[in-house]
Protein backbone atom coordinates (compact mmCIF):
# COMPACT_ATOMS: atom_id res chain seq x y z
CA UNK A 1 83.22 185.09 173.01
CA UNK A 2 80.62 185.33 170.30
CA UNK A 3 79.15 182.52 168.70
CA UNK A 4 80.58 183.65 165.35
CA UNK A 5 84.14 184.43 167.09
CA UNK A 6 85.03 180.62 167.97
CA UNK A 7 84.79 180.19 163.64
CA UNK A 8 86.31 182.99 162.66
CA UNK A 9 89.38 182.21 160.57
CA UNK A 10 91.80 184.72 158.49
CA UNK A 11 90.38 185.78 155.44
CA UNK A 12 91.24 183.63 152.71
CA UNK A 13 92.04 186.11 150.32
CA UNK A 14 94.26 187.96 153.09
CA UNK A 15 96.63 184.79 153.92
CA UNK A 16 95.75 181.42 152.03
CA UNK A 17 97.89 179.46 154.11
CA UNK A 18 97.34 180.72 157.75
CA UNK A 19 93.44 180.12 156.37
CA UNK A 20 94.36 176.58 155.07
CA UNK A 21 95.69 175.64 158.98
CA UNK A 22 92.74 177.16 160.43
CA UNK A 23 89.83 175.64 158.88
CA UNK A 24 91.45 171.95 158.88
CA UNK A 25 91.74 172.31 162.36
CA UNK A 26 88.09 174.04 163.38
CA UNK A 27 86.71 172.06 160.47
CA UNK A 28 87.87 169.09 162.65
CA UNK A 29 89.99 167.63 159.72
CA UNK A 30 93.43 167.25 161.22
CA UNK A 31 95.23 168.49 164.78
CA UNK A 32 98.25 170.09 164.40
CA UNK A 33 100.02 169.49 167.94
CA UNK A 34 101.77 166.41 167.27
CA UNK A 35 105.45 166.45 168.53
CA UNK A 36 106.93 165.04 165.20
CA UNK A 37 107.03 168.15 163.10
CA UNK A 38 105.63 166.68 159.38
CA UNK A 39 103.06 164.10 161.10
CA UNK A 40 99.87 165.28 162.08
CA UNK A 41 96.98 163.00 163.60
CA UNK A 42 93.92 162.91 161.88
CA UNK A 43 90.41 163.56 163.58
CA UNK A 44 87.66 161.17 163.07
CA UNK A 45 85.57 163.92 160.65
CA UNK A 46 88.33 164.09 158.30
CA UNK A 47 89.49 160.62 158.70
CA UNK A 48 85.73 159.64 157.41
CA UNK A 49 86.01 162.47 154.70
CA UNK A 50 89.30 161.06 153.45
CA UNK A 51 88.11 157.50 153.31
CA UNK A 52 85.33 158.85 151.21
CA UNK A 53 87.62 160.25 148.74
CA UNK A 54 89.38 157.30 148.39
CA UNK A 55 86.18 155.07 147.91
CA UNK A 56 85.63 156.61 144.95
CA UNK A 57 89.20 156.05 143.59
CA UNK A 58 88.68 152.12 144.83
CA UNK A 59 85.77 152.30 142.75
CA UNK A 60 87.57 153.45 139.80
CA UNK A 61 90.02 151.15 139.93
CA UNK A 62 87.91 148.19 140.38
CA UNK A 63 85.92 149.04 137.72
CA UNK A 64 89.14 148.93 135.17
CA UNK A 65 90.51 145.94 136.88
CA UNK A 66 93.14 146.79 139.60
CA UNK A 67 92.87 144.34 142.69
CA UNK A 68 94.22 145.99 146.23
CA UNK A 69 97.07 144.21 148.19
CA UNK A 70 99.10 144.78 150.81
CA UNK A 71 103.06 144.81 150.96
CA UNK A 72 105.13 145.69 153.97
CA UNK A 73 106.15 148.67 155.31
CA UNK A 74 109.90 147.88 155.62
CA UNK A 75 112.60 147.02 152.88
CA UNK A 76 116.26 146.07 153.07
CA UNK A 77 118.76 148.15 152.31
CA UNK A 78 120.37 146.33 149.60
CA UNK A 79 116.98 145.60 148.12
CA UNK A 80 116.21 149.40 148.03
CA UNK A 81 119.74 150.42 147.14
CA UNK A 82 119.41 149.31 143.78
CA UNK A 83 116.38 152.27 143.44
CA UNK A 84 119.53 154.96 144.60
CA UNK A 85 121.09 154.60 140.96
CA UNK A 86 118.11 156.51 139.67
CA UNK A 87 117.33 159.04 142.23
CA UNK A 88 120.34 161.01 143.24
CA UNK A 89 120.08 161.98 146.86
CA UNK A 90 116.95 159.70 147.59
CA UNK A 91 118.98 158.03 150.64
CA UNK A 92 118.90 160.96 152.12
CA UNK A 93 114.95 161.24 152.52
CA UNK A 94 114.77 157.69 153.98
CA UNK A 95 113.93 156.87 157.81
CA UNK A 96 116.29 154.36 159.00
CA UNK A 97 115.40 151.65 161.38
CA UNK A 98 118.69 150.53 162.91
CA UNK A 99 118.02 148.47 166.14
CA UNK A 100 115.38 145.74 166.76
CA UNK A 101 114.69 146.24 170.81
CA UNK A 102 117.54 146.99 172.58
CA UNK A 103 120.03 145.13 169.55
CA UNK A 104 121.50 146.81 166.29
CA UNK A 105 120.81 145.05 163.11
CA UNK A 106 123.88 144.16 160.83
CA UNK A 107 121.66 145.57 157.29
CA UNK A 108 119.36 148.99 158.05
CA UNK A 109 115.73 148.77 157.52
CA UNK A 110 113.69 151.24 155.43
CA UNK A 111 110.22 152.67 156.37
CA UNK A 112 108.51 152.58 153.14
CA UNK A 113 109.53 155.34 150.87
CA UNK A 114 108.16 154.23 147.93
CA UNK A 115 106.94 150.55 147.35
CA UNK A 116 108.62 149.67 143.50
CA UNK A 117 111.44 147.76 145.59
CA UNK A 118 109.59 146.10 148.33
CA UNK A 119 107.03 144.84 145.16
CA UNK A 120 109.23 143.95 142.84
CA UNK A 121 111.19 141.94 145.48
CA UNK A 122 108.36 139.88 145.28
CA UNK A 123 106.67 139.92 142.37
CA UNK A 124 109.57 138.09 140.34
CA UNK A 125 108.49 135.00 141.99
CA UNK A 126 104.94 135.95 141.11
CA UNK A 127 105.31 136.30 137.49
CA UNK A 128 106.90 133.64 135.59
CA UNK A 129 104.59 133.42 132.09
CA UNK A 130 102.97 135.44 130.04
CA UNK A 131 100.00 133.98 131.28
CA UNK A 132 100.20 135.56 134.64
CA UNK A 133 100.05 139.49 132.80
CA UNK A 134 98.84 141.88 132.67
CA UNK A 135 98.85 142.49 136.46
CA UNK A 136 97.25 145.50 138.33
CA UNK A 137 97.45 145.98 142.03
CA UNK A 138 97.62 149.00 144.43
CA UNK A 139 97.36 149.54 148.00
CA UNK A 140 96.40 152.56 150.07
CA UNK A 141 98.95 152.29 152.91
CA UNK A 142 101.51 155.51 155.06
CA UNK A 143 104.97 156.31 153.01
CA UNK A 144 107.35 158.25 155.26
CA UNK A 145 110.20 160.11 153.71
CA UNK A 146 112.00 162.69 155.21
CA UNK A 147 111.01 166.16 154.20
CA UNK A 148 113.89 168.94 154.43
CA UNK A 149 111.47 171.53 153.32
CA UNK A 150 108.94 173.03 155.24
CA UNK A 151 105.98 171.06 155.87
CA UNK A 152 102.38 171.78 155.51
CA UNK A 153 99.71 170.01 156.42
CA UNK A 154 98.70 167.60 153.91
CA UNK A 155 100.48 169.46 151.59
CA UNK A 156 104.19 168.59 152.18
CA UNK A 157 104.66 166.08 154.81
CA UNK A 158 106.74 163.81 156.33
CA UNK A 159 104.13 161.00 156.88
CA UNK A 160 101.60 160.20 154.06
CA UNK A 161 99.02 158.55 155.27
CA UNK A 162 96.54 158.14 152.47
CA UNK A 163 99.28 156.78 149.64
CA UNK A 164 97.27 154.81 147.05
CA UNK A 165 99.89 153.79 144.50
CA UNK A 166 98.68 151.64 141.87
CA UNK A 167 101.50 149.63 139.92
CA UNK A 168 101.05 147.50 136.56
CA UNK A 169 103.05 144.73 135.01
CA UNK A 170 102.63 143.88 131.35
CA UNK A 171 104.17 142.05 128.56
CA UNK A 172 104.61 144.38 125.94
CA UNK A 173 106.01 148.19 125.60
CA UNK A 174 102.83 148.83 124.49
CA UNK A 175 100.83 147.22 126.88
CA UNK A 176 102.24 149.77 129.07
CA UNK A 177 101.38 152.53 126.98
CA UNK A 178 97.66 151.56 126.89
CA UNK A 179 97.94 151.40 130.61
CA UNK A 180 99.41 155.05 131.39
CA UNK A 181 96.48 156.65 129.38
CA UNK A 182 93.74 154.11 131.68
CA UNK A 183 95.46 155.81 134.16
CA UNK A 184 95.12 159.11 133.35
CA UNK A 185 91.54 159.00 132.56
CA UNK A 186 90.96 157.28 136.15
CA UNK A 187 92.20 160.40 137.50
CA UNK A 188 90.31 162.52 135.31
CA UNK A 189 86.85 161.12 136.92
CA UNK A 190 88.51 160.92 139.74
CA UNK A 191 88.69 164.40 140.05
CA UNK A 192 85.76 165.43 138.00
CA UNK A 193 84.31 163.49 141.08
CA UNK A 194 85.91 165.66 143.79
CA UNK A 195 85.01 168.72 141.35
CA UNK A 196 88.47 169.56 141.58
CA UNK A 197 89.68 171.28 138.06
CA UNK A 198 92.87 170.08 136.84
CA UNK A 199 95.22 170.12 133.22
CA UNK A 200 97.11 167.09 132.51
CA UNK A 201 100.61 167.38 131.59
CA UNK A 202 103.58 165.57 130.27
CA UNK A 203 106.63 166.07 132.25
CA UNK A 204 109.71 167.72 130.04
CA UNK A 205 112.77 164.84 129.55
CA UNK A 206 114.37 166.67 131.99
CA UNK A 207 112.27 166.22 134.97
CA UNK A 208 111.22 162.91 134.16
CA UNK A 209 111.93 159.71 136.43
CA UNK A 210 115.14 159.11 136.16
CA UNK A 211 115.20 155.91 133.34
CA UNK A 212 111.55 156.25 132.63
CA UNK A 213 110.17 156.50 129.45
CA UNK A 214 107.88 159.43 130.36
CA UNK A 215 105.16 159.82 132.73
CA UNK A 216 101.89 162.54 133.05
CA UNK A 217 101.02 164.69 136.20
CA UNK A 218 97.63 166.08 137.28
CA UNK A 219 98.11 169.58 138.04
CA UNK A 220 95.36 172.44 139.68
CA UNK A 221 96.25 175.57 141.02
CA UNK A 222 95.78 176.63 144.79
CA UNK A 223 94.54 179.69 145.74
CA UNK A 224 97.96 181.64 146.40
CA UNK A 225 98.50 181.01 142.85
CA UNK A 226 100.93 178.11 143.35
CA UNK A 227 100.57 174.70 141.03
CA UNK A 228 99.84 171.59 143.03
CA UNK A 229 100.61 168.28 141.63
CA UNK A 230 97.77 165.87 142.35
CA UNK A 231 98.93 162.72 141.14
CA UNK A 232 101.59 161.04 138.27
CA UNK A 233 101.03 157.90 136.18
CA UNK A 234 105.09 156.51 135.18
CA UNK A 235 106.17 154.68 132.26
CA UNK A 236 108.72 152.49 133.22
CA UNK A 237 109.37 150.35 130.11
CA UNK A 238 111.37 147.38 131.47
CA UNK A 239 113.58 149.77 134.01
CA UNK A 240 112.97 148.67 137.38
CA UNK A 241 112.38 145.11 135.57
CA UNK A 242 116.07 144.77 134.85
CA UNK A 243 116.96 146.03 138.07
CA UNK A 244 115.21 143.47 139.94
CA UNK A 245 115.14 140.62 137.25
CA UNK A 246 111.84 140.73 136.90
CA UNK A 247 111.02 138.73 133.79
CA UNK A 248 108.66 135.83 132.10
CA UNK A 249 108.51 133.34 129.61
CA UNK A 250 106.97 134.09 125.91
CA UNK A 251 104.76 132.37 124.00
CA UNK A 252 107.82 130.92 121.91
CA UNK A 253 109.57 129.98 125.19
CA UNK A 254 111.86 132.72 125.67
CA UNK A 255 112.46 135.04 128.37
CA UNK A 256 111.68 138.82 128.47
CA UNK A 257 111.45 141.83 130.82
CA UNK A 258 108.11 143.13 132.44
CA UNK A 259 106.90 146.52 131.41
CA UNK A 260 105.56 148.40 134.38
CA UNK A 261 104.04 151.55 135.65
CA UNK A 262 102.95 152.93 138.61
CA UNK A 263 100.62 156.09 139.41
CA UNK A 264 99.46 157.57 143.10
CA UNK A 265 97.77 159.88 144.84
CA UNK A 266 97.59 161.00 148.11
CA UNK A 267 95.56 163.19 150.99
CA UNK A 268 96.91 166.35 148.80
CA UNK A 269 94.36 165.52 146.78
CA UNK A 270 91.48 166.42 150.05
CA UNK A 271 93.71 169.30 150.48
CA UNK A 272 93.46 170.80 147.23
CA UNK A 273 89.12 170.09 147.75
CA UNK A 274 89.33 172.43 150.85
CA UNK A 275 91.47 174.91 149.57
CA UNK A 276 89.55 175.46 145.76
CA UNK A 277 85.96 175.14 147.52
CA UNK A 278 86.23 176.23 150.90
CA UNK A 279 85.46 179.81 151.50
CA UNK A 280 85.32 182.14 154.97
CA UNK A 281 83.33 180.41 156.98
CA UNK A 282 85.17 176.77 156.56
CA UNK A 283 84.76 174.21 154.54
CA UNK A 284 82.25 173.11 151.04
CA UNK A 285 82.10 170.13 150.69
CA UNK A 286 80.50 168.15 147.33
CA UNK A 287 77.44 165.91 148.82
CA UNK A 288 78.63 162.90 147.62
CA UNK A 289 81.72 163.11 149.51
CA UNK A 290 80.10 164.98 152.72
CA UNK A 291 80.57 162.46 155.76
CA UNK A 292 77.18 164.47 156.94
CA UNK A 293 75.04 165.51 153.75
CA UNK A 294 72.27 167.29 156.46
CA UNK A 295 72.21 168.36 159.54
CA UNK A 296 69.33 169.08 161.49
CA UNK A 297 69.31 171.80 163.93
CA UNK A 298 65.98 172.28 166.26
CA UNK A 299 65.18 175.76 167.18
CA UNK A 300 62.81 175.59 170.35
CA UNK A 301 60.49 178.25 171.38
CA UNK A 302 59.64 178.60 175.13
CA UNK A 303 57.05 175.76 176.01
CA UNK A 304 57.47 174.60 172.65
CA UNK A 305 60.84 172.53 173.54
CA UNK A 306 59.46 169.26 173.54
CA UNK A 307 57.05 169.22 169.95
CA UNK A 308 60.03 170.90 167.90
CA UNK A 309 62.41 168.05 169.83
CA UNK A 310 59.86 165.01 168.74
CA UNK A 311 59.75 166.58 165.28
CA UNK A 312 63.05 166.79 164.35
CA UNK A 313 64.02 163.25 165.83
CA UNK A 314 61.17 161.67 163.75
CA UNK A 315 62.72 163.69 160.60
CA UNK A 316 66.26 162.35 161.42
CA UNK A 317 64.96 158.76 161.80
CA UNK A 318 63.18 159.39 158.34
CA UNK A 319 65.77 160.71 156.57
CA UNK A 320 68.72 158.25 158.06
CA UNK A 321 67.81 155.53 155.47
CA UNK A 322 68.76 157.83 152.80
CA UNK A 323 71.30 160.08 153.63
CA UNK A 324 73.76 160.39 156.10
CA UNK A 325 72.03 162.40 158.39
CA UNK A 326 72.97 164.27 162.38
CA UNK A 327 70.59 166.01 164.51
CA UNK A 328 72.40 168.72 166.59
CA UNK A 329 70.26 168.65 169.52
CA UNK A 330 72.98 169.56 172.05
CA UNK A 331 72.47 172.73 174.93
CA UNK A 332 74.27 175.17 172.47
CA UNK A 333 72.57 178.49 171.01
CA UNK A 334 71.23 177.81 167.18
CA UNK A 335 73.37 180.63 165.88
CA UNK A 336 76.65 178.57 167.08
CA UNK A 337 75.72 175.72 165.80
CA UNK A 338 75.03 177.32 162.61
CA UNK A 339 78.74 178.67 162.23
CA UNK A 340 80.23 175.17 163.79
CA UNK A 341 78.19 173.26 160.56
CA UNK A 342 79.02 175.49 158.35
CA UNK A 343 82.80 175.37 158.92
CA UNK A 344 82.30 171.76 158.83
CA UNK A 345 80.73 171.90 154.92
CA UNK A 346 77.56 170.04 155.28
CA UNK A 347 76.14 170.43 152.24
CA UNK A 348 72.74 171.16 153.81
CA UNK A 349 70.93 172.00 156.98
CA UNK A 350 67.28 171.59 158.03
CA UNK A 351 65.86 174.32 160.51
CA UNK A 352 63.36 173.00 162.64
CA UNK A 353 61.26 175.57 164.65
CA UNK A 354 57.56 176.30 165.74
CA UNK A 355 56.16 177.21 162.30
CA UNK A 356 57.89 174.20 160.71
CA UNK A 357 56.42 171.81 162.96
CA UNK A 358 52.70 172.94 163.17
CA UNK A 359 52.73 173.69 159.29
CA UNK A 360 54.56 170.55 158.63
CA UNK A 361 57.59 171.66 156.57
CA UNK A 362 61.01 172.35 156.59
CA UNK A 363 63.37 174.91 156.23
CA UNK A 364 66.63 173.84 154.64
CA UNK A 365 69.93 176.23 154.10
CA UNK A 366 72.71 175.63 151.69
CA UNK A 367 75.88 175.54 152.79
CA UNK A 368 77.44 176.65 148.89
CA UNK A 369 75.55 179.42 148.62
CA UNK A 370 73.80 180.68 151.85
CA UNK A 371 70.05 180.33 150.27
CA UNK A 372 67.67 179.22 152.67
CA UNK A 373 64.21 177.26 151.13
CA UNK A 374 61.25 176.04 152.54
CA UNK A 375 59.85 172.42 151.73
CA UNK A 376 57.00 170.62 152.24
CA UNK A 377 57.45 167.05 153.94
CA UNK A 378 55.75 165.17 151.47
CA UNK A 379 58.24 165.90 148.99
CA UNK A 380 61.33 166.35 151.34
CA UNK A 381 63.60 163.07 149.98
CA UNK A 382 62.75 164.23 146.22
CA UNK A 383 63.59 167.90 146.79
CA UNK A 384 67.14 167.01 148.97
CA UNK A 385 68.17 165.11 146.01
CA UNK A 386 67.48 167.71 143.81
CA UNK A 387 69.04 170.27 145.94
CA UNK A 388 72.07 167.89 146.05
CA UNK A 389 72.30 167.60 142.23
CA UNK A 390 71.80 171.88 141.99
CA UNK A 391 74.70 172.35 144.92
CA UNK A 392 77.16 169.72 142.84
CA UNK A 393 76.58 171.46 139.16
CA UNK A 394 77.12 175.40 141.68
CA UNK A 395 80.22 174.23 143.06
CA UNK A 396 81.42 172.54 139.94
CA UNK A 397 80.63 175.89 137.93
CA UNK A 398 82.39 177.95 140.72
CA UNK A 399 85.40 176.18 140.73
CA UNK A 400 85.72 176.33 136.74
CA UNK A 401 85.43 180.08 136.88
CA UNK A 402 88.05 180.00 139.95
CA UNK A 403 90.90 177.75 137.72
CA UNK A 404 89.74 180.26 135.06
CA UNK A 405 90.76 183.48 136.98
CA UNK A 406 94.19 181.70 137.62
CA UNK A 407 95.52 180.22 134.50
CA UNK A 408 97.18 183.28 132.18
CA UNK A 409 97.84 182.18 128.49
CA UNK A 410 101.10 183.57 127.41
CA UNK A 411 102.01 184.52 123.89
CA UNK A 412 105.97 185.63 124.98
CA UNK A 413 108.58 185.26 127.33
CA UNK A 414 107.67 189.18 128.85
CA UNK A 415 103.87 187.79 129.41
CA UNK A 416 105.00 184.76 130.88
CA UNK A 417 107.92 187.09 133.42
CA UNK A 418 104.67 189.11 134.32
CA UNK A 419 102.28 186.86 135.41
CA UNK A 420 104.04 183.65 136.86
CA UNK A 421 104.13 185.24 140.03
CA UNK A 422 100.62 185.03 140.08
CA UNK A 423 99.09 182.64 137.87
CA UNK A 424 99.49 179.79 136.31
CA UNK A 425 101.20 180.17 132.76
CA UNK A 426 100.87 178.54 129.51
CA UNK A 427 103.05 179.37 126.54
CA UNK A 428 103.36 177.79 123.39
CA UNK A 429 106.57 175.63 122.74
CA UNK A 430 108.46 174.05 120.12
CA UNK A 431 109.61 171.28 122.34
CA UNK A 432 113.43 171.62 122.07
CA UNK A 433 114.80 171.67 125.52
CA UNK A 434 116.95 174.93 125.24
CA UNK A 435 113.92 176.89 124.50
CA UNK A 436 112.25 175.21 127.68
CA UNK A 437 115.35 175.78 130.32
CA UNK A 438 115.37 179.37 128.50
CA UNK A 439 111.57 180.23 130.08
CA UNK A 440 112.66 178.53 133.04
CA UNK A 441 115.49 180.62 133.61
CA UNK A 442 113.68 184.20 132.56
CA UNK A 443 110.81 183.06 134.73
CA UNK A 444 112.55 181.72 137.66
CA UNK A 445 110.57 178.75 138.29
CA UNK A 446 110.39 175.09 136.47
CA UNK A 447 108.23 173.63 133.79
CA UNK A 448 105.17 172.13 135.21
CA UNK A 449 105.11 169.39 131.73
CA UNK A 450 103.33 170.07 128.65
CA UNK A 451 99.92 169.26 126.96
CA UNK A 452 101.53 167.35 123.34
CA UNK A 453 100.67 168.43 120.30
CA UNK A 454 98.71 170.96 121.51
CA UNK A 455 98.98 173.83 118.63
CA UNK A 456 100.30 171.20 116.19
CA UNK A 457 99.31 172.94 112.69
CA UNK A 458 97.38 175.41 114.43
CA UNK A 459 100.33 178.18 113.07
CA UNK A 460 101.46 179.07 116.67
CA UNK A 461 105.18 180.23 117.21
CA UNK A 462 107.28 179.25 120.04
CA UNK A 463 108.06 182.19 122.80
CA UNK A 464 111.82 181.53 122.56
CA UNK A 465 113.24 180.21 119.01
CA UNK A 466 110.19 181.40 116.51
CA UNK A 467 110.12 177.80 115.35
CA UNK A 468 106.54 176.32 115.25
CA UNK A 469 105.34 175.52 118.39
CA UNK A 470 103.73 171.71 119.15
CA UNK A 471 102.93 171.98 122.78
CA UNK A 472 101.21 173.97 124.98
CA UNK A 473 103.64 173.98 128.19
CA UNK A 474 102.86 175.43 131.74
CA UNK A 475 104.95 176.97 134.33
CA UNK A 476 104.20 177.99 138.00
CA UNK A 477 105.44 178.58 141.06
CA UNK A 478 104.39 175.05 142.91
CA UNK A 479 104.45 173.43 146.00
């Protein structure tokens, strides 16, 4: 087999999601070959990548105030049957636990689907006065719920392991309100972090949480031209607050119901990194967010072994105390190790070889675009960090022109029919929902939400009725 042959993957372009499976498992991100179909184990490389990702949203949310906690796993049945009057069907996506050992328990357990119920459960006892809100918590912990569609890695699953849902109790209506749109623009730099380009959408009444008051969606487009939903911040209003009494005393002494919202994201959020960066030959991966920013690779000449060996080990002791650095120095041929970096995404590698080491300098190769540069070791840290910054504003650039090659503007029903197959279609809308089921049904395929006021007094027309349209709404196929 040829070096190149053990990375070779299926083009991309050919067969996104054959492409998607094969560079998260070469790339060392995730294996497969777990017996429970929907569960996959995750390799230490992507583990570390993931944990990354979800630094920065930690950061994020520390920054605005949200404290991390942990609830259980498991709720009762009759605590999370009062959650089944909202979603119809949702029992049927639960995993039961019904035996302790070798004994059956009289009420069913529930492996967490979502975590409203097993909070709230709590929280009542929690919050008792005004004083104690506003409240903001989350936890990163696994939700299980039972997937009858096909899975895909990270994508549709049966496990999620990386589930950071955030949730918010406040006094006021409009507390809440306040709230929903801090939450939006955490995901905003959340994703302007990850480079990842994205609209923001309201969700149309009709696919709304049932009993919510609204709630937004983060939305990019993979590259088979399907939408991906990245993450949702909910309006609650006092819903789940009447259904689990959750309520506190006023400044006048009277009682009222919490207002609370809750907004998540999950691994689909490294999967939609991969799948808008990555390219042929694996993985891209932003530096800040690389679990190796360089690698260096020696490249001995006969009876040279040992200098180009001390040289590179005294330039990945130098550079450790900056960046997260590996020197490759295993028995395998340059060329593979090239390829098995490169499907890996490290942003950089350093080329060490005779000329480098007597001339004292280094060649490094960039991973987003395939340049290789030579520089000098006095001003090696300096020029990384440049290179970093020049790599991040590429692959930012890159995938703005990619979203921009996928989103179609519409201007009627026909243009919308053409393209949704393909693209991901906006259309301006008047906002009455028998104009929005009519694009659904000509199109085939469901709103993704709608950006408000969007072409308010700008003169637009809606597709359907003529009427003036207010939003700008989106439709895609979507995952």
């Amino acid at each position: 087999m040829s070096e190149r042959k053990a990375f070779e993957v299926t083009p991309k372009e050919v067969e996104f999601s054959r492409w998607f499976d094969e560079v998260i498992f070469k790339a060392e991100i995730l294996d497969e070959r777990y017996p429970v179909k929907g569960m996959y184990v995750w390799l230490p490389y992507g583990y570390q990548l993931m944990e990354n990702i979800m630094n920065v949203m930690e950061r994020l949310l520390r920054e605005t105030g949200h404290r991390r906690v942990y609830f259980p796993g498991v709720v009762p049945e009759s605590v999370l049957g009062r959650e089944f009057r909202f979603i119809k069907g949702f029992e049927d996506s639960i995993f039961w636990i019904t035996a302790l050992g070798r004994k059956k328990i009289q009420e069913r357990l529930a492996l967490r689907p979502t975590s409203e119920a097993i909070m709230y459960e709590v929280l009542k006892r929690w919050i008792t006065s005004y004083k104690d809100l506003p409240l903001r918590i989350y936890q990163i912990v696994p939700v299980y719920r039972y997937e009858t569609k096909a899975t895909r890695p990270m994508l549709r699953v049966r496990e999620i392991v990386f589930f950071k849902e955030g949730h918010t109790f406040h006094a006021t209506y409009e507390d809440a309100v306040k709230q929903v749109d801090l939450e939006v623009e955490i995901y905003k730099k959340f994703y302007d972090e990850l480079l990842v380009p994205y609209i923001v959408v309201k969700t149309p009444p009709w696919d709304t949480f049932p009993g919510a008051k609204y709630n937004y969606d983060i939305v990019t487009i993979m590259p088979d031209g399907k939408a991906l939903e990245l993450g949702s911040a909910i309006n609650f209003g006092d819903l789940f607050a009447k259904t689990y009494d959750l309520v506190y005393m006023d400044q006048n002494g009277e009682k009222r119901y919490v207002n609370t919202t809750s907004f998540g994201i999950s691994e689909r959020s490294l999967a939609a990194m991969i799948s808008i960066h990555g390219d042929n030959r694996g993985l891209k991966i932003p530096p800040k967010l690389a679990p190796i920013q360089v690698v260096i690779v020696p490249i001995p000449t006969k009876g040279y072994e040992d200098k180009v060996n001390e040289f590179s080990k005294s330039l990945h002791e130098r550079l450790s105390s900056r960046f997260r650095v590996v020197l490759d120095d295993e028995d395998e041929r340059p060329g593979f190790k090239f390829y098995r970096w490169e499907m890996k995404g490290v942003p950089a590698r350093i080329e060490v070889g005779r000329e480098e080491t007597e001339k004292q300098f280094v060649t490094v190769a960039r991973r987003d675009t395939g340049e290789r540069v030579k520089i000098n070791l006095s001003e090696l840290e300096e020029e990384l960090e440049k290179l970093f910054e020049d790599i991040e504003d590429t692959m930012k650039k890159q995938a703005e022109n990619y979203f921009n090659e996928r989103v179609y503007h519409a201007e009627s029903i026909e243009e919308v029919k053409e393209h949704v197959t393909q693209k991901m279609v906006s259309f301006p809308w008047c906002g009455l929902d028998e104009c929005g089921h009519e694009v659904e049904e000509e199109a085939g395929y469901g709103l993704l939400g709608y950006e408000e006021g969007y072409y308010e007094g700008s003169g637009k027309k809606c597709i359907v009725c003529g009427r003036e349209a207010k939003h700008r709404a989106w439709i895609a196929r979507s995952y």
